[in-house]
N, C-alpha and C. Protein backbone atom coordinates (compact mmCIF):
# COMPACT_ATOMS: atom_id res chain seq x y z
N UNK A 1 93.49 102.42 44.77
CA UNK A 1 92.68 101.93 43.67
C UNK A 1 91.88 100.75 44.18
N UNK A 2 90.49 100.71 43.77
CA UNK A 2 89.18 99.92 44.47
C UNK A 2 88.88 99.16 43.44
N UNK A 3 88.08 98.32 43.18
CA UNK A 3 86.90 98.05 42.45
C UNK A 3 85.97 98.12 42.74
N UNK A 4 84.73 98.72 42.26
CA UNK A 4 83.31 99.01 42.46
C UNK A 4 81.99 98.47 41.65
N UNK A 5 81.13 98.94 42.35
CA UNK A 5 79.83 98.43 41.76
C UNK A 5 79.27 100.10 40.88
N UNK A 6 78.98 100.36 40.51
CA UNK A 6 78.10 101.69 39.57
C UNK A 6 76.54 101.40 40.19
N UNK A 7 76.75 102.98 41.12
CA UNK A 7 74.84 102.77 41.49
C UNK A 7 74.12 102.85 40.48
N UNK A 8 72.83 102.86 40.71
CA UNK A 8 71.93 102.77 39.67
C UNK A 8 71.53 104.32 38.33
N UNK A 9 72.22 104.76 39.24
CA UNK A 9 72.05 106.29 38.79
C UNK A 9 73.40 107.18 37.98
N UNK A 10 74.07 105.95 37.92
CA UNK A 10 75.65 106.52 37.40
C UNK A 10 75.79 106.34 35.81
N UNK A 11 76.61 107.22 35.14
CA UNK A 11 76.59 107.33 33.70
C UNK A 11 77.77 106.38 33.19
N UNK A 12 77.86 105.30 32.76
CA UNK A 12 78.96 104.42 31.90
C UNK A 12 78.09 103.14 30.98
N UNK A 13 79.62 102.84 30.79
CA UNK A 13 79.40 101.76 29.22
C UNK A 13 79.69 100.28 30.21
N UNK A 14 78.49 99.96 29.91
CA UNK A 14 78.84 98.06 30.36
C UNK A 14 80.14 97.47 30.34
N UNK A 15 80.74 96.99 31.27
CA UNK A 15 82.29 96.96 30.93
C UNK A 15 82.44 95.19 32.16
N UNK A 16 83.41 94.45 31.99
CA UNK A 16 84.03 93.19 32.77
C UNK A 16 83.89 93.74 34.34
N UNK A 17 84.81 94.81 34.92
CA UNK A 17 85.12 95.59 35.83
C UNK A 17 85.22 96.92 36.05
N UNK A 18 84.83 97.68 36.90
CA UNK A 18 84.95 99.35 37.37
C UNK A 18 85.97 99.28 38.50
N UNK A 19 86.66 100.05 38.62
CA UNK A 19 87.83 100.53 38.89
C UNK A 19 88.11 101.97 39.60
N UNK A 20 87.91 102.67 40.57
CA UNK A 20 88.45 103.73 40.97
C UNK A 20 89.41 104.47 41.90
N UNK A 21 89.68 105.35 41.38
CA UNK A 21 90.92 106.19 42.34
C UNK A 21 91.24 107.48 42.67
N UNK A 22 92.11 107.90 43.07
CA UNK A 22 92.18 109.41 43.87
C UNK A 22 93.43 110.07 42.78
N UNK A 23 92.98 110.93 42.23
CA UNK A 23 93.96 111.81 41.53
C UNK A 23 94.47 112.70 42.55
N UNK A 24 95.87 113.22 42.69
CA UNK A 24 96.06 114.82 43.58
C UNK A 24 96.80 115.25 42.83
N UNK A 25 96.75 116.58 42.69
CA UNK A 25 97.37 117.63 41.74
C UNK A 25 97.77 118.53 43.22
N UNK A 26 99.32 118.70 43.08
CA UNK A 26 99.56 119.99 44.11
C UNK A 26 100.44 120.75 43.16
N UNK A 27 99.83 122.35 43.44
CA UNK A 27 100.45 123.22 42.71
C UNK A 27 102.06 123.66 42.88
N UNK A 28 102.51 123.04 42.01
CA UNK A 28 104.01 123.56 42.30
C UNK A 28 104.17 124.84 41.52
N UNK A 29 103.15 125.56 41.15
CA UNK A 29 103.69 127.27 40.33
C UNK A 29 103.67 128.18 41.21
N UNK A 30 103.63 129.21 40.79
CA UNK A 30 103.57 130.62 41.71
C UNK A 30 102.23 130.79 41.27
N UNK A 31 101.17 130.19 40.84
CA UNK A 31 100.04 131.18 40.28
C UNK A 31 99.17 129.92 40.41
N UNK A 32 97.68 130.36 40.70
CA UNK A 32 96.86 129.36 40.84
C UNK A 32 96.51 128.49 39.80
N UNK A 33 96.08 127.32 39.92
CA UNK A 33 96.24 126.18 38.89
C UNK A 33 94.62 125.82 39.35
N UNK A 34 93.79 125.67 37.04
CA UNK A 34 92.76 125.12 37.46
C UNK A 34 92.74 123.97 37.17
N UNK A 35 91.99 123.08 38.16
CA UNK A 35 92.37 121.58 38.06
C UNK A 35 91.11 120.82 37.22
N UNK A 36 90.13 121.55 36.81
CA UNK A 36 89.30 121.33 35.80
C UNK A 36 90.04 121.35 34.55
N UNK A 37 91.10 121.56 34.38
CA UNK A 37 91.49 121.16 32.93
C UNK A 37 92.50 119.75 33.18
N UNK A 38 92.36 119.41 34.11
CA UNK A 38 93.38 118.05 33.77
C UNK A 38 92.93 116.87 33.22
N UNK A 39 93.03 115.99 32.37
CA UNK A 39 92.91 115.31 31.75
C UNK A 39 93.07 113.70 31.98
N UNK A 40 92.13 112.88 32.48
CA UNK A 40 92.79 111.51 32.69
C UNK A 40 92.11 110.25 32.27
N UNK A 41 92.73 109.67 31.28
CA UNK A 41 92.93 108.49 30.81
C UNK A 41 93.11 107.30 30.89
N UNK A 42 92.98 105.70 31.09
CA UNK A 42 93.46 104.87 31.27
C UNK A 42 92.99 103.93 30.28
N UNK A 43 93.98 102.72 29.79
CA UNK A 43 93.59 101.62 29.05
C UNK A 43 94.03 100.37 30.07
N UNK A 44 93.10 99.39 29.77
CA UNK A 44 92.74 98.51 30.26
C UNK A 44 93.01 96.68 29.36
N UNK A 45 93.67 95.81 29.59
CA UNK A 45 93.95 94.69 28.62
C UNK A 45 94.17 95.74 27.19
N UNK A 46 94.70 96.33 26.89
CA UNK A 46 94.73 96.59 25.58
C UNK A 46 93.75 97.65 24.74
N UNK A 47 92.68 97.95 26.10
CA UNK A 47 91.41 98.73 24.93
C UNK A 47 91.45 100.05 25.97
N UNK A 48 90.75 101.13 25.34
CA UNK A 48 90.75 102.42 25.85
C UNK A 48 89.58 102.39 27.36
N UNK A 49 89.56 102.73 28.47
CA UNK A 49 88.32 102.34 28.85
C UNK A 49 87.64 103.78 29.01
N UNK A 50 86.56 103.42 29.53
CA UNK A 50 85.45 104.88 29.69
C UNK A 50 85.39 105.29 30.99
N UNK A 51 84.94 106.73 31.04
CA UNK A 51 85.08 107.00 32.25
C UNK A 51 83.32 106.38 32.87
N UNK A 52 83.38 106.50 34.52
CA UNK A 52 82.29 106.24 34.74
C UNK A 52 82.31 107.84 35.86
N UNK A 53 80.77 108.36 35.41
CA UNK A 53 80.62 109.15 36.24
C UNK A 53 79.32 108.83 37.01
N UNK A 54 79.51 109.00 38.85
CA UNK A 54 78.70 108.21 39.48
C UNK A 54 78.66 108.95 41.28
N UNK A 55 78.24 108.59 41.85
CA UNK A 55 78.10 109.68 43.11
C UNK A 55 79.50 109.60 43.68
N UNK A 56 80.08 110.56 43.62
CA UNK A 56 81.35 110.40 44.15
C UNK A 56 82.53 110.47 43.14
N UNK A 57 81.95 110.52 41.54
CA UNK A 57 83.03 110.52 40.86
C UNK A 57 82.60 111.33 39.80
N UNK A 58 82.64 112.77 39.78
CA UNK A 58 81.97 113.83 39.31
C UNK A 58 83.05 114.69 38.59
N UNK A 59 83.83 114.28 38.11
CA UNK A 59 85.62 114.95 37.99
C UNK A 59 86.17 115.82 38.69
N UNK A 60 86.91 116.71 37.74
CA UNK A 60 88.50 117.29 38.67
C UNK A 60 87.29 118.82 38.98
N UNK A 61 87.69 118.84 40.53
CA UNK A 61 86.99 119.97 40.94
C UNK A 61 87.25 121.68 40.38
N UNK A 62 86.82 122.28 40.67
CA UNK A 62 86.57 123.73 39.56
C UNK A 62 87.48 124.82 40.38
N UNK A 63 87.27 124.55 41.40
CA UNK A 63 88.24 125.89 42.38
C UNK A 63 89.81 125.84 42.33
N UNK A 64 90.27 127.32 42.08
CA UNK A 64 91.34 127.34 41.76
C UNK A 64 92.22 126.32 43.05
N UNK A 65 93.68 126.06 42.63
CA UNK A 65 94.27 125.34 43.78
C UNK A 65 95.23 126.46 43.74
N UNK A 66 95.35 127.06 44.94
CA UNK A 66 96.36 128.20 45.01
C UNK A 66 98.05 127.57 45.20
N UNK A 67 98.83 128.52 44.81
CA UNK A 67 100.63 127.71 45.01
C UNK A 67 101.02 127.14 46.51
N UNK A 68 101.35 125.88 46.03
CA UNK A 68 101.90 125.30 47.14
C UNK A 68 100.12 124.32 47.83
N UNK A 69 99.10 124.78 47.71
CA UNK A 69 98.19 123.72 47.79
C UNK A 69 98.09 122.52 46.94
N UNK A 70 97.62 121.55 47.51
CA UNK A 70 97.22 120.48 46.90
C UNK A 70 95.70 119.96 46.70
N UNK A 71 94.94 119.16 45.64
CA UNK A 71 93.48 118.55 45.49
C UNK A 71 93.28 117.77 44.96
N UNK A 72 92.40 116.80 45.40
CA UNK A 72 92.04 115.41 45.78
C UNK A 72 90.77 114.92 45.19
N UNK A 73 90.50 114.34 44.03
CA UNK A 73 89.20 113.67 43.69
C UNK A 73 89.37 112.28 43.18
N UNK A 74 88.32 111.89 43.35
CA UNK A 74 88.12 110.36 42.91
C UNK A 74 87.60 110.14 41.46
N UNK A 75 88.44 109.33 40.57
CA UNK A 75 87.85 109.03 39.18
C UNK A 75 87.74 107.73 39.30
N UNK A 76 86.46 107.63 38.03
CA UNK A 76 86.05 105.92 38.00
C UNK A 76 85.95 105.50 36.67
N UNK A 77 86.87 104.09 36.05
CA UNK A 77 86.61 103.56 35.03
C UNK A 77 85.94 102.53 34.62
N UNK A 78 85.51 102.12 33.22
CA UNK A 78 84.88 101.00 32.90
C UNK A 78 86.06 100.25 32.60
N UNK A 79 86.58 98.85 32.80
CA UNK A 79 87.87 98.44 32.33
C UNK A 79 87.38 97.13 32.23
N UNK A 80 88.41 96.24 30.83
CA UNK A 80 88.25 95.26 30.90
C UNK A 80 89.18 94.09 31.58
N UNK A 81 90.28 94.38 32.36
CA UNK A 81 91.10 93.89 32.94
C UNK A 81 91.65 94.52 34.00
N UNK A 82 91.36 94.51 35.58
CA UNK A 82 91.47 95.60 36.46
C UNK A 82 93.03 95.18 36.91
N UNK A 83 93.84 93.73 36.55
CA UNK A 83 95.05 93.47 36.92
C UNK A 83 96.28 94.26 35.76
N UNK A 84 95.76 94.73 34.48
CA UNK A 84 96.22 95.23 33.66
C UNK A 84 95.71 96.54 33.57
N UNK A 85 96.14 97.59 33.91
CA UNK A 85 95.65 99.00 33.54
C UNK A 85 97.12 100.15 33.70
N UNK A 86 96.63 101.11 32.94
CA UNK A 86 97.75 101.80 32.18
C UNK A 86 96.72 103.54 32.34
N UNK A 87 97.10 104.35 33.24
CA UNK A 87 96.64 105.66 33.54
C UNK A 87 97.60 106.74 33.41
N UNK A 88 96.74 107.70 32.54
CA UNK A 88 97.81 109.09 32.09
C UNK A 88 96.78 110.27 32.64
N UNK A 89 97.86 110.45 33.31
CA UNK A 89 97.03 112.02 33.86
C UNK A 89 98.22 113.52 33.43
N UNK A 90 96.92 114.15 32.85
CA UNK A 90 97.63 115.26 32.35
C UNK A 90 96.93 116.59 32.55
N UNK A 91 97.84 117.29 33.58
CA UNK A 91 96.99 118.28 35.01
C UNK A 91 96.81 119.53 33.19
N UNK A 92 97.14 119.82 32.50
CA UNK A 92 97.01 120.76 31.53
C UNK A 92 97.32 120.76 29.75
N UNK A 93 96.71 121.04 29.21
CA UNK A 93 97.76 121.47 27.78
C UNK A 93 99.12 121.65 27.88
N UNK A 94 99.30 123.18 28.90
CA UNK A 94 100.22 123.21 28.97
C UNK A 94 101.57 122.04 29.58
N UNK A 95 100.77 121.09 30.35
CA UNK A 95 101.57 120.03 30.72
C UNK A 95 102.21 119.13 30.33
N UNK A 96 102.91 117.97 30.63
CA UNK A 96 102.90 116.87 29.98
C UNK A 96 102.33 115.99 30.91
N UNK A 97 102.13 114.78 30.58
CA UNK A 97 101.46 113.82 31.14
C UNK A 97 102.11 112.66 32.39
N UNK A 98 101.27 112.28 32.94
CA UNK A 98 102.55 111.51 33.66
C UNK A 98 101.70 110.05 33.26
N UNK A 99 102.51 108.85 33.35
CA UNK A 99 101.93 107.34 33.44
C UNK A 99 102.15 106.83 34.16
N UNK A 100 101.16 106.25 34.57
CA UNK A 100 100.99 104.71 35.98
C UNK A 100 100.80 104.02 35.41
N UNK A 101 101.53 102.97 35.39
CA UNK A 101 100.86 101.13 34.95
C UNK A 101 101.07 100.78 35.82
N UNK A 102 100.07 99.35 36.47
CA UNK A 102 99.88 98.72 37.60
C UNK A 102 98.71 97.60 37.31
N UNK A 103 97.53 97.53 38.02
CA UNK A 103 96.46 97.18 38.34
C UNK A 103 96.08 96.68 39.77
N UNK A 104 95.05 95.83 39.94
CA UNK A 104 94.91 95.44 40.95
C UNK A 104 95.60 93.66 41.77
């Protein structure tokens, strides 16, 4: 987990700090898993933050991950406290979610 600048060309909400990191999803099923449906979240001091989408942080990639592979992308937030943050990633519906609290 980094903090960043948002090029000029990237989509977010004015925020204190940006924030990004590497999600990996490895398939532990017998059947391929799409990682375009995973879901990820984080709050920041207390408030929900936004995602930032920006070169390099384009979400969860589209190709299936076959069993026993693993995949790797970078997400980026708007946050208002990068020493306080609270991330739920949730690879499906069918899933449940997992939580990281930490910050920088």
């Amino acid at each position: 987990m980094e903090e960043f600048v948002p090029t000029e060309f990237a989509a977010f909400e004015e925020a204190p700090a940006y924030v990004r990191f590497t999600v990996t999803i490895t398939n532990g099923t017998g059947q391929p898993f799409d990682p375009s449906t995973t879901f990820v979240t984080v709050s920041s001091g207390g408030a929900e933050a936004s995602a930032v989408f920006d070169e390099g942080l384009e979400g969860a990639p589209l190709t299936p991950v076959l069993p026993g592979e693993s995949v790797s992308w970078m997400e980026g937030f708007a946050v208002t406290d990068p020493a306080d943050l609270v991330c739920q990633v949730t690879p499906s519906f069918d899933h449940l979610g997992e939580l990281f609290v930490g910050g920088l």
